[in-house]
Protein backbone atom coordinates (compact mmCIF):
# COMPACT_ATOMS: atom_id res chain seq x y z
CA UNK A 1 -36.75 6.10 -8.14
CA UNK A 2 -36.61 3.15 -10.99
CA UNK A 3 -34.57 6.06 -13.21
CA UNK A 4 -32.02 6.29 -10.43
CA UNK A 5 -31.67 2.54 -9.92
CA UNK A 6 -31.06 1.95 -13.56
CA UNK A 7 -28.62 4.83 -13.62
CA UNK A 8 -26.34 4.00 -10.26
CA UNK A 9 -26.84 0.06 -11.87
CA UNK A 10 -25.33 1.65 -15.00
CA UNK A 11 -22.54 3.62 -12.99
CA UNK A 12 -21.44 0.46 -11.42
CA UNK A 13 -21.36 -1.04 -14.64
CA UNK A 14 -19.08 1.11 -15.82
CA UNK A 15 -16.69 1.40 -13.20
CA UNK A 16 -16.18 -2.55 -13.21
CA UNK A 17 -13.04 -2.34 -15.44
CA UNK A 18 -11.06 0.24 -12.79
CA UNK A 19 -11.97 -1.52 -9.60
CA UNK A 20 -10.58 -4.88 -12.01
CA UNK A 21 -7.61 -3.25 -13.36
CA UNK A 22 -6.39 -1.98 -9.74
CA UNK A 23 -7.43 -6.04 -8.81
CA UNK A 24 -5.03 -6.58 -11.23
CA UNK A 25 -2.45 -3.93 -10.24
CA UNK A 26 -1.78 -5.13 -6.30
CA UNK A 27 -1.55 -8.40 -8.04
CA UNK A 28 1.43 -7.42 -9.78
CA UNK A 29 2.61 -5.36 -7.24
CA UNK A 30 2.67 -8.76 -5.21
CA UNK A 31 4.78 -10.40 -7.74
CA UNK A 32 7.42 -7.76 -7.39
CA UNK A 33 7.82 -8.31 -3.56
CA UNK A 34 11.14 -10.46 -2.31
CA UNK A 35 10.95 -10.54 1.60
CA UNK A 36 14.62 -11.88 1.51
CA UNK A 37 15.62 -8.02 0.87
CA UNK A 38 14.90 -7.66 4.72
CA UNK A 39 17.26 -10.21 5.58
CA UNK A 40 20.05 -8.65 3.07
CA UNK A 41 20.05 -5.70 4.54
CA UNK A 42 19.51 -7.21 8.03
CA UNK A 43 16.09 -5.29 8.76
CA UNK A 44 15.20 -6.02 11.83
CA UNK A 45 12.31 -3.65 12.58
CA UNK A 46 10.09 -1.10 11.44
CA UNK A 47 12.54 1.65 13.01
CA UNK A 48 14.89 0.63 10.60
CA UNK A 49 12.68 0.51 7.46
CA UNK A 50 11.45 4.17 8.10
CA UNK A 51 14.99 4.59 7.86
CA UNK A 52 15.48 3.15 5.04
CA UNK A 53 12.43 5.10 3.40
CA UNK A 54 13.77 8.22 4.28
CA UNK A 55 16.57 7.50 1.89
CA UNK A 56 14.47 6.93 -0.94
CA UNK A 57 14.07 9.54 -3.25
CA UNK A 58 10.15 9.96 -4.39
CA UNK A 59 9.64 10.66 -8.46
CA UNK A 60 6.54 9.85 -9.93
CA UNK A 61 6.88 7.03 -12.73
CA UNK A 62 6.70 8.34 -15.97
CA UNK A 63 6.57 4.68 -17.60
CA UNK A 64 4.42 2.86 -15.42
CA UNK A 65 6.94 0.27 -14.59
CA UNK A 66 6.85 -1.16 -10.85
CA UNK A 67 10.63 -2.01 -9.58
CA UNK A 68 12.04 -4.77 -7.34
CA UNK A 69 13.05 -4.04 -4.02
CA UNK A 70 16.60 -4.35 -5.63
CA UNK A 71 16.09 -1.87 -8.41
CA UNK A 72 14.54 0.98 -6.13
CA UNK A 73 17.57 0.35 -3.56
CA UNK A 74 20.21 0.75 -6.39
CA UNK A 75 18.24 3.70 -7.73
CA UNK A 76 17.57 5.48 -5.02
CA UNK A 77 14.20 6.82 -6.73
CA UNK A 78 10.93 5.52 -7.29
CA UNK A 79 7.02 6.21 -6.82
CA UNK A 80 4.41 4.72 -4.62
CA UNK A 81 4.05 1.29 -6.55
CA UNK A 82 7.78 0.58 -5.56
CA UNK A 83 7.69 2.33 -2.23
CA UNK A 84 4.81 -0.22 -1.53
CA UNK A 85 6.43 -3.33 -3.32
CA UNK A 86 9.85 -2.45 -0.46
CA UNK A 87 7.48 -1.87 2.13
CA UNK A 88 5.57 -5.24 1.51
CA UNK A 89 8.62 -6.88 1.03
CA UNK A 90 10.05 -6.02 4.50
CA UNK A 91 6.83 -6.48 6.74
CA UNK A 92 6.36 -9.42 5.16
CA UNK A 93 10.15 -10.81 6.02
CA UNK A 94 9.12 -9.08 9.75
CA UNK A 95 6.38 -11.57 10.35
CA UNK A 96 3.64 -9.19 10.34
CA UNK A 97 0.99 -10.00 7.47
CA UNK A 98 0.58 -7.07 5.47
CA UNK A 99 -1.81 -5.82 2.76
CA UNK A 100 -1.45 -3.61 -0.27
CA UNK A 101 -4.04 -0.93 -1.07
CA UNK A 102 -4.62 1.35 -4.05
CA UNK A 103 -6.75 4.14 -3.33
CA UNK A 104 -8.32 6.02 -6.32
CA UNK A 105 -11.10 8.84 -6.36
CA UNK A 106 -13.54 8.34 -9.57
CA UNK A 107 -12.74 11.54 -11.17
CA UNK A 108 -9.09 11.41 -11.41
CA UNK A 109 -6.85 9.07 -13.39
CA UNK A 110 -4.56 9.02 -10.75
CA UNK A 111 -4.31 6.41 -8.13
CA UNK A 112 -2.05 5.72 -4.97
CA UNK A 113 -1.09 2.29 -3.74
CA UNK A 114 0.22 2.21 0.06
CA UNK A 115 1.18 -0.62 2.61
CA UNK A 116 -0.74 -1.56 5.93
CA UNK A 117 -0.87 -3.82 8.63
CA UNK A 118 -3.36 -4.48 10.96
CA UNK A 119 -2.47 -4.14 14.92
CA UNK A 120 -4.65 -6.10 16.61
CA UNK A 121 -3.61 -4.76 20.26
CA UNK A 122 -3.95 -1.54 19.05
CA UNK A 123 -7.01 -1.98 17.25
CA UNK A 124 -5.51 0.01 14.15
CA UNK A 125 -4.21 -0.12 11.10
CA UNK A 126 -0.32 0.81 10.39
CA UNK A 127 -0.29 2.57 7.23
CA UNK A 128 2.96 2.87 4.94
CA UNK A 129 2.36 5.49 2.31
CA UNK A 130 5.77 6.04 0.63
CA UNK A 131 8.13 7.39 3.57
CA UNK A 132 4.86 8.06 5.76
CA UNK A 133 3.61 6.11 8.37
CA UNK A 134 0.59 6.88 10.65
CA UNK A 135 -2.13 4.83 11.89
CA UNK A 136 -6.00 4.94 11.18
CA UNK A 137 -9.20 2.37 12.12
CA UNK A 138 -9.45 1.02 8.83
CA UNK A 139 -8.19 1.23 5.38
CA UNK A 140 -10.99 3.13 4.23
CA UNK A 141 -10.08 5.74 6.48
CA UNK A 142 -6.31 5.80 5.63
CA UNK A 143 -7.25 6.06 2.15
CA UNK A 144 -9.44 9.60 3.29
CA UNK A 145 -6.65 10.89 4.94
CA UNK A 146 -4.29 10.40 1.98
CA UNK A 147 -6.64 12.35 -0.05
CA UNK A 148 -8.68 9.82 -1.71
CA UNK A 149 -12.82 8.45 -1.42
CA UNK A 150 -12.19 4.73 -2.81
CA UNK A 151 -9.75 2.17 -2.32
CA UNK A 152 -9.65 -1.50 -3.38
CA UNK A 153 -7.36 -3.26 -0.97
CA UNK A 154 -6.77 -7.50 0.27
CA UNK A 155 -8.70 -8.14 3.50
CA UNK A 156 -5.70 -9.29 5.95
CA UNK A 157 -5.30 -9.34 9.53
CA UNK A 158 -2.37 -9.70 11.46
CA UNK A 159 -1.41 -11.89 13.91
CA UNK A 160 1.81 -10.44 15.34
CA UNK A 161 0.85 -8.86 18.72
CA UNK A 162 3.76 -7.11 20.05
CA UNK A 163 4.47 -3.56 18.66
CA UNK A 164 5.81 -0.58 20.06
CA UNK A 165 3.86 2.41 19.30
CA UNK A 166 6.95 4.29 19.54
CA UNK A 167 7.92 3.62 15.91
CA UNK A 168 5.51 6.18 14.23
């Protein structure tokens, strides 16, 4: 029993630096977000962001580089870092109070960061993953369904109320 204490308190040890680098990650992602995009291209709801998703061609960054909302819109191509950093950008400018997530799974260098909201009426999350949306009960379980068994992610809640379930 001791030896596996010492060797999960090892294990955690060791996985620090990813759960700090992703930490580190949303927080750029955040820094990348302009909410005034919304208003540029007169957004008005979430109908017309998953049309303006399904524009958006998805390539997988070979550089590592996280766009503005400006540079994916002019390029027409980007990965799930600048999918999220448009998504963000457009809830936010929408009044709902969204959340970015990064879902990982130990074994794999690869990660996935996503958008969500939480629906209080609904008792769900709304969960942007690139041009995706769907709904699950928590973020934890979004990040399952995307594939992944960890995810490091802001605690948020919204306070916008009225939503029409029709949009997904």
């Amino acid at each position: 029993m001791l030896e596996t204490l010492a060797f999960l308190a090892m294990l955690y040890k060791a996985l620090q630096p990813i759960e700090k680098s992703l930490k580190s990650k949303i927080k750029e992602l955040k820094s990348k977000t302009d909410p005034s995009i919304a208003e540029k291209l007169n957004i008005e709801s979430i109908t017309q962001l998953k049309d303006l998703l399904n524009q958006i061609q998805y390539i997988p960054d070979l550089f590592d580089r996280v766009q503005t909302p400006e540079e994916l819109l002019e390029s027409k191509k980007g990965d799930c870092e600048d999918f999220t950093v448009l998504t963000y950008s457009i809830l936010k400018y929408l009044g709902y109070n969204p959340g970015i997530a990064i879902a990982f799974n130990y074994d794999d260098p690869e990660a996935h960061a996503f958008t969500y909201f939480y629906c209080p009426n609904c008792n769900e999350y709304y969960i942007f993953s690139n041009k995706d949306i769907f709904t699950a009960k928590s973020v934890e379980e979004a990040a399952n369904i995307l594939g992944y068994s960890n995810v490091i992610y802001e605690k948020v809640h919204n306070s916008k109320l009225e939503l029409n379930k029709e949009v997904i």
